[in-house]
N, C-alpha and C. Protein backbone atom coordinates (compact mmCIF):
# COMPACT_ATOMS: atom_id res chain seq x y z
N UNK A 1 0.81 -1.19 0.00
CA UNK A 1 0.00 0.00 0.00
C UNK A 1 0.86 1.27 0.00
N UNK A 2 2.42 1.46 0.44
CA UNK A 2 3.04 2.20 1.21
C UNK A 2 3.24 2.86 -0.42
N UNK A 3 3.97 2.18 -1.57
CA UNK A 3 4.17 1.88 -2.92
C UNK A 3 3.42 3.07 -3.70
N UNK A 4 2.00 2.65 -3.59
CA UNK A 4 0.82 3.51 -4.32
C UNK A 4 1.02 5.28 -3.73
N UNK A 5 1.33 4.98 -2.59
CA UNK A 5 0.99 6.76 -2.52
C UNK A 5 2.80 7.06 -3.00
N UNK A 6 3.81 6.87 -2.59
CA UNK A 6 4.94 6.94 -3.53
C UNK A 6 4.43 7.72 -4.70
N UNK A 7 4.19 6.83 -5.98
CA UNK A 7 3.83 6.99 -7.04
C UNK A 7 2.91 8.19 -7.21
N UNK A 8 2.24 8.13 -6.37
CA UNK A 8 0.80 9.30 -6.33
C UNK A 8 1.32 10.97 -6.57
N UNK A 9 2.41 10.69 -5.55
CA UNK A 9 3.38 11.69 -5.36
C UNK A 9 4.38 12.29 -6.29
N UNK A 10 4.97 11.13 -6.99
CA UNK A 10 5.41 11.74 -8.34
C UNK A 10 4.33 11.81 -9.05
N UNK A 11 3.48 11.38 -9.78
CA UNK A 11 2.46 11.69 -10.70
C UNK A 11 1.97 13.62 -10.76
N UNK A 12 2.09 13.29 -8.95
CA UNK A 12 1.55 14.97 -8.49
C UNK A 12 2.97 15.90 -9.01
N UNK A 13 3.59 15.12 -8.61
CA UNK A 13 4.90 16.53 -9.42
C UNK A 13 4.96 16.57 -10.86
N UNK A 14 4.91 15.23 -11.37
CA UNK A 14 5.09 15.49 -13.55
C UNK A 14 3.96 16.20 -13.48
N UNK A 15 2.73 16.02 -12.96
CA UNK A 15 1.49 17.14 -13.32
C UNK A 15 1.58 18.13 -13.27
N UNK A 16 2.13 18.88 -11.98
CA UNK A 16 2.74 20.50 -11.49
C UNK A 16 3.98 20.76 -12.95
N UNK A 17 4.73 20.26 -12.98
CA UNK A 17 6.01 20.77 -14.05
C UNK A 17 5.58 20.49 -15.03
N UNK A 18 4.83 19.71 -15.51
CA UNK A 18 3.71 19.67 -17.26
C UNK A 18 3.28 20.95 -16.87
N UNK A 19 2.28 21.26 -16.13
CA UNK A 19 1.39 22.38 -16.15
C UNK A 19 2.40 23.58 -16.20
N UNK A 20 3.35 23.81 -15.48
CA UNK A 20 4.47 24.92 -15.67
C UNK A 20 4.39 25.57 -17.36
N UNK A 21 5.27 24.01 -17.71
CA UNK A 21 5.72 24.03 -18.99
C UNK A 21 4.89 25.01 -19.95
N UNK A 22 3.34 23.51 -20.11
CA UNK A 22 2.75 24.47 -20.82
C UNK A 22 2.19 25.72 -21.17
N UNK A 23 1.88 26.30 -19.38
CA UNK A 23 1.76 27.77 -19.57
C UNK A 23 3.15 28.77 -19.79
N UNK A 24 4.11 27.84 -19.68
CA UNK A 24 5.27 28.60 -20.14
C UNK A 24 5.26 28.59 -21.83
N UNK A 25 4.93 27.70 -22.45
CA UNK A 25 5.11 27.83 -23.73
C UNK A 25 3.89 28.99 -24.61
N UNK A 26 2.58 28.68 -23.91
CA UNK A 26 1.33 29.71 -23.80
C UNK A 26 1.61 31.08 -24.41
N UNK A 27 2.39 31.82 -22.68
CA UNK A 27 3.03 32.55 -22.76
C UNK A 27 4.05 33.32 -23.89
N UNK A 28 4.94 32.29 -24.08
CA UNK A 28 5.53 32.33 -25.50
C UNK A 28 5.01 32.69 -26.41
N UNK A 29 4.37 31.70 -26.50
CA UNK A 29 3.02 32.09 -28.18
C UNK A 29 2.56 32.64 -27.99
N UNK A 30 1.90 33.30 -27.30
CA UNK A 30 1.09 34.60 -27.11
C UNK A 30 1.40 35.98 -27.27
N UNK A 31 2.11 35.35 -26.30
CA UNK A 31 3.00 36.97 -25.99
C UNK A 31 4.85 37.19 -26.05
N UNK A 32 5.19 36.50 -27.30
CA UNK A 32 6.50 36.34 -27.51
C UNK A 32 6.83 37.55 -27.77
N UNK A 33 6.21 37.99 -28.68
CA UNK A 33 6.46 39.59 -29.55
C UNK A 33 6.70 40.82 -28.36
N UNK A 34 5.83 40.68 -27.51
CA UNK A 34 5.74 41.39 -26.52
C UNK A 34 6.95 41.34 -25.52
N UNK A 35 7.28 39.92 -25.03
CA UNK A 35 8.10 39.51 -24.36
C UNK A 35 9.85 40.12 -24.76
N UNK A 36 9.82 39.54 -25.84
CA UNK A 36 10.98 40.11 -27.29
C UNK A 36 11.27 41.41 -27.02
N UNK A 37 9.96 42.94 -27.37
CA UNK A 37 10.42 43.56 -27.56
C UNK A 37 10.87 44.44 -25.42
N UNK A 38 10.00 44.20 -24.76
CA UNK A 38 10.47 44.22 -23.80
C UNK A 38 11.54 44.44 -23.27
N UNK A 39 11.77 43.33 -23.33
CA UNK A 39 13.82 42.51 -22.83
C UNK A 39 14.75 43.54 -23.94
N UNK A 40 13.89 44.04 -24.74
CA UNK A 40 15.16 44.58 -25.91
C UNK A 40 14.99 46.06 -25.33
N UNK A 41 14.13 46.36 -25.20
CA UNK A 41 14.10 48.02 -24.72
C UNK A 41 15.13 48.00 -23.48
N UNK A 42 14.18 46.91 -22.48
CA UNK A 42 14.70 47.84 -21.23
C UNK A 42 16.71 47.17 -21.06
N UNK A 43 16.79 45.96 -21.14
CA UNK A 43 18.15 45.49 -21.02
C UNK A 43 19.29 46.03 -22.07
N UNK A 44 18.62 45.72 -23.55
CA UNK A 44 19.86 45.50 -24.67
C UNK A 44 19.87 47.60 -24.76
N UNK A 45 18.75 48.33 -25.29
CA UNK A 45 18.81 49.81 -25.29
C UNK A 45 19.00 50.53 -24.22
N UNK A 46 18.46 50.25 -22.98
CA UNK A 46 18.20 51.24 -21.47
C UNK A 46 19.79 51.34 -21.31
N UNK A 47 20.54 49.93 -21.40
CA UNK A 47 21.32 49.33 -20.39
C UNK A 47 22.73 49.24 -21.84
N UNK A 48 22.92 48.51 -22.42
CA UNK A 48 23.79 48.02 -23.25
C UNK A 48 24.25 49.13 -24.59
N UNK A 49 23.18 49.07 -24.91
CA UNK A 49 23.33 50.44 -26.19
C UNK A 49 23.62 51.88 -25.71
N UNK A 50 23.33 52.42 -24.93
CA UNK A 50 23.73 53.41 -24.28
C UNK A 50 25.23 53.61 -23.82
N UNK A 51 25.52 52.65 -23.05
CA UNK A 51 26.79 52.42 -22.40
C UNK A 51 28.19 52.44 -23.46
N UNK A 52 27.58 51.84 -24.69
CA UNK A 52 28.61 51.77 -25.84
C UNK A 52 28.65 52.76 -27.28
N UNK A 53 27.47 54.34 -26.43
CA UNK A 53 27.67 54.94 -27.83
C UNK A 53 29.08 55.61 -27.27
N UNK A 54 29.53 56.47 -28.39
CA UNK A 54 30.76 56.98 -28.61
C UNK A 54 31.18 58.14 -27.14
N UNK A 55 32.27 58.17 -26.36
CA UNK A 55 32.46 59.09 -25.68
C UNK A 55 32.16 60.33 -26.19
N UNK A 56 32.34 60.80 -26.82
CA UNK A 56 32.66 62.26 -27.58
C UNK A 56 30.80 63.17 -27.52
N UNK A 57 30.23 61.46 -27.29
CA UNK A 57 28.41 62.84 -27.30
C UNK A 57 27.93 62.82 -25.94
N UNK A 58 27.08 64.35 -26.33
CA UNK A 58 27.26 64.52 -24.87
C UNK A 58 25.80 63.59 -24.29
N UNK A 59 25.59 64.02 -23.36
CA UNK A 59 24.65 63.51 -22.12
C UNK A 59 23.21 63.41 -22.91
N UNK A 60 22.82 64.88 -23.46
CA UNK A 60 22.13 65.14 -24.28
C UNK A 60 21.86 64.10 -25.67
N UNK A 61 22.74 64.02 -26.40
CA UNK A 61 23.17 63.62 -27.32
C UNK A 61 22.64 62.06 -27.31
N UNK A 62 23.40 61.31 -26.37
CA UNK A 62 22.66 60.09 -26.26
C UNK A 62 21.52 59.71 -25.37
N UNK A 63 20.99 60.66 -24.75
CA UNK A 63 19.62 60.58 -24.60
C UNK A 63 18.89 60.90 -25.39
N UNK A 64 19.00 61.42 -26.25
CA UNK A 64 18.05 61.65 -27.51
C UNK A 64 18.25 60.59 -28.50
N UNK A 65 19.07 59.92 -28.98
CA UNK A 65 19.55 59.06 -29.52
C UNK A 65 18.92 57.66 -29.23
N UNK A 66 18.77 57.41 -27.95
CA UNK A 66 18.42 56.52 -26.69
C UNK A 66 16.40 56.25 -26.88
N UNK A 67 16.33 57.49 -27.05
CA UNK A 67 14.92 57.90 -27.02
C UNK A 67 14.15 57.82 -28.28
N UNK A 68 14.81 58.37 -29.76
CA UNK A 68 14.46 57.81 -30.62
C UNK A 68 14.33 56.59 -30.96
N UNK A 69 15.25 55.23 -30.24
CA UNK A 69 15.12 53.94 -30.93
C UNK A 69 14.22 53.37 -29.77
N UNK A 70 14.30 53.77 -28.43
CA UNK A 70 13.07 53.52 -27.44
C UNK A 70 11.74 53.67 -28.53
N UNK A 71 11.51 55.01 -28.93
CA UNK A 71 10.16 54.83 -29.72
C UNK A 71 9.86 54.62 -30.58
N UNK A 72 11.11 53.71 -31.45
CA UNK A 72 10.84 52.78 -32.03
C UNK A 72 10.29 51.37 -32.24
N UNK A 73 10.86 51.47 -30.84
CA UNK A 73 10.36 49.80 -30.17
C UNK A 73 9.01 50.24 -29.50
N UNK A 74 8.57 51.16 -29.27
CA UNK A 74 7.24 51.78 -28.75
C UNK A 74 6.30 51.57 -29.64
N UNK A 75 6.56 51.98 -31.03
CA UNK A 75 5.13 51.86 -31.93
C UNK A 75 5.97 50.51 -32.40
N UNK A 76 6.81 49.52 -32.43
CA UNK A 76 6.46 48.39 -32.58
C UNK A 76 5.39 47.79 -31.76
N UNK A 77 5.68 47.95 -30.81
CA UNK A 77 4.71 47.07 -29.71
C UNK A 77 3.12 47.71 -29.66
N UNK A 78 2.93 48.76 -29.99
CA UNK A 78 1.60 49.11 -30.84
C UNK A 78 1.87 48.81 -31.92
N UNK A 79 2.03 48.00 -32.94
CA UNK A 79 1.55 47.51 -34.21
C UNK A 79 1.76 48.89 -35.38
N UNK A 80 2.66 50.34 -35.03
CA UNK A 80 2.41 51.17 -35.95
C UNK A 80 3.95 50.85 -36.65
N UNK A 81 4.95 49.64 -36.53
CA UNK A 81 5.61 49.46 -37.44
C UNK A 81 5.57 48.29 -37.43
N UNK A 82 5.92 47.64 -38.60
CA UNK A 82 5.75 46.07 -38.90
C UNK A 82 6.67 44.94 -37.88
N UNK A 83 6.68 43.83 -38.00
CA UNK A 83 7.29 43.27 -37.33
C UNK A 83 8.75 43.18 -37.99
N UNK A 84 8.84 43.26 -39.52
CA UNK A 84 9.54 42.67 -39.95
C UNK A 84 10.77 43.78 -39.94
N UNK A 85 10.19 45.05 -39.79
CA UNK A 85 11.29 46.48 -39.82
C UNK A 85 11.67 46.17 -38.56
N UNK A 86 10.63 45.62 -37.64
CA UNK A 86 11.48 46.11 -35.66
C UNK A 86 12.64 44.66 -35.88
N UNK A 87 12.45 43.46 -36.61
CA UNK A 87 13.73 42.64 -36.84
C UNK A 87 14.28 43.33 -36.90
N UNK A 88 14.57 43.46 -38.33
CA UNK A 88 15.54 44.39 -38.93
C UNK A 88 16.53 45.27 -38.31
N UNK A 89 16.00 46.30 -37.28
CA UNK A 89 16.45 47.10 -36.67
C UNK A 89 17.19 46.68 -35.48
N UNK A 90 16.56 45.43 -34.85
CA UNK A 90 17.48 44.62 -33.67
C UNK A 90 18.22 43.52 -34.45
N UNK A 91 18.09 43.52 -35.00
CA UNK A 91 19.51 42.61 -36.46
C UNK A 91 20.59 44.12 -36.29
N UNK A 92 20.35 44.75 -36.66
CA UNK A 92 21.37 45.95 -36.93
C UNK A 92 22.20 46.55 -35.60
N UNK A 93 21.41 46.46 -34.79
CA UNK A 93 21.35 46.87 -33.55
C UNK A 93 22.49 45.70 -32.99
N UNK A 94 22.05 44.48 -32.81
CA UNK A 94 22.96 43.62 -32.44
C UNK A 94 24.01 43.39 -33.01
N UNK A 95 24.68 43.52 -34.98
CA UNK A 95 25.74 43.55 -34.92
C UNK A 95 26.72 44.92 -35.04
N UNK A 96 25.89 46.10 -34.79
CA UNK A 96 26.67 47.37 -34.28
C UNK A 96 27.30 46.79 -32.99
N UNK A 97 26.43 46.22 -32.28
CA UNK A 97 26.70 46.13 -30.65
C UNK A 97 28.10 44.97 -30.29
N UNK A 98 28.18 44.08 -31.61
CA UNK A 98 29.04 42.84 -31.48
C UNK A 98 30.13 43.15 -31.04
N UNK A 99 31.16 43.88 -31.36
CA UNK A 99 32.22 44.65 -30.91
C UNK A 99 32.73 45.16 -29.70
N UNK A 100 31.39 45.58 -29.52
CA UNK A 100 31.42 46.06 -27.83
C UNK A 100 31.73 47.56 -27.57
N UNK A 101 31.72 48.45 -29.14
CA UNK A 101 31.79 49.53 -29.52
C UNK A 101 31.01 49.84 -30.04
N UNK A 102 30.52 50.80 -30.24
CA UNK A 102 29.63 51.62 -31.52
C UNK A 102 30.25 52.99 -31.69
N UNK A 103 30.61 52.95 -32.82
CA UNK A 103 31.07 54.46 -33.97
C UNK A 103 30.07 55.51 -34.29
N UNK A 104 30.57 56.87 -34.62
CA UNK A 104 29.54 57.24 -34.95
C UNK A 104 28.83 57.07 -36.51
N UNK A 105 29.41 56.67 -37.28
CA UNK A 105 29.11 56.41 -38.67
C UNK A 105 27.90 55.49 -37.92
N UNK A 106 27.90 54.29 -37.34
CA UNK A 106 27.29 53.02 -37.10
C UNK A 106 25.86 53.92 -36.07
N UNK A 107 26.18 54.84 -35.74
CA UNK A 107 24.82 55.27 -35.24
C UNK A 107 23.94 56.17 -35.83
N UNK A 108 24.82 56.89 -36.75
CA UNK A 108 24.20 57.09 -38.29
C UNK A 108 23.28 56.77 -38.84
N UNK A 109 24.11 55.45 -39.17
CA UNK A 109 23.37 54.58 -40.00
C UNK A 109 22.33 53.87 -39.39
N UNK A 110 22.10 53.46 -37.97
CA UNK A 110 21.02 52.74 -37.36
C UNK A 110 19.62 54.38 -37.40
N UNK A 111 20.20 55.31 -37.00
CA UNK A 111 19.27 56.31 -37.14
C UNK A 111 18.25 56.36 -38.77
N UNK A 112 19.30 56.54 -39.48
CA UNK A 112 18.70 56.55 -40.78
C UNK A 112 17.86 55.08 -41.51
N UNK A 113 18.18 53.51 -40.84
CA UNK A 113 17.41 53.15 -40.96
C UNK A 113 16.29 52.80 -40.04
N UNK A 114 16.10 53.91 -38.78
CA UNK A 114 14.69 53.69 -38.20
C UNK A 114 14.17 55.03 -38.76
N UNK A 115 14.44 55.45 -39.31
CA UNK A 115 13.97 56.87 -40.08
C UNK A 115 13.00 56.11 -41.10
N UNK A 116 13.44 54.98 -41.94
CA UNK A 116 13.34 54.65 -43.21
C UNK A 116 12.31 53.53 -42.65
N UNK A 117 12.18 52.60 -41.96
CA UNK A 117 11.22 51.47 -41.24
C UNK A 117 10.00 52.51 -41.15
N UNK A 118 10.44 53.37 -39.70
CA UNK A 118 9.12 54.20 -39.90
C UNK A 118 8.20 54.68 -40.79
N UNK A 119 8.89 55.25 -41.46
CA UNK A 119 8.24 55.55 -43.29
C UNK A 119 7.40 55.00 -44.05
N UNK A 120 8.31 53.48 -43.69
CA UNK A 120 6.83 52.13 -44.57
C UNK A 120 5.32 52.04 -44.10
């Protein structure tokens, strides 16, 4: 008899960590896009992109800079730019960032193509 509740007991845990799972995957599908652009604002732009534009601008300079590609990722996540431009732009974004530098030519050029996404 001792046997059966054993078993009972794991059954009760694969049920709890199935159920995890699947609302973890839910989640995902649901709200991946959301999730995505999230993690990219506040970690990779707030935090990462900032830290590696060029010494030479000022305070000003990359807060405005900072703020334009923030509201970029802003009307992504309202639906007023496509999904396929906000790729695009964190494709670009990530291999400016590969280096662990960003130039100013390279912030340039990320400016001018969220200039150009927006547009579509």
């Amino acid at each position: 008899m001792a046997r059966k509740k054993e078993g009972r007991g794991f059954f009760l845990t694969l049920l709890i960590v199935s159920g995890i799972a699947i609302l973890f995957l839910y989640a995902l599908f649901f709200k991946g896009k959301e999730i995505t652009l999230f993690t990219f604002k506040w970690f990779v732009i707030n935090k990462a992109f900032v830290q590696m534009l060029p010494r030479e601008y000022t305070l000003e300079e990359a807060e405005s800079i900072r703020g334009q590609v923030y509201d970029f990722y802003e009307q992504a996540e309202e639906g007023l730019v496509s999904d396929t431009a906000a790729m695009q732009v964190s494709q670009r974004i990530k291999r400016i960032m590969r280096d662990k530098k960003i130039t100013d030519e390279e912030v340039l050029s990320l400016m001018a193509l969220i200039e150009e996404k927006q547009e579509e």
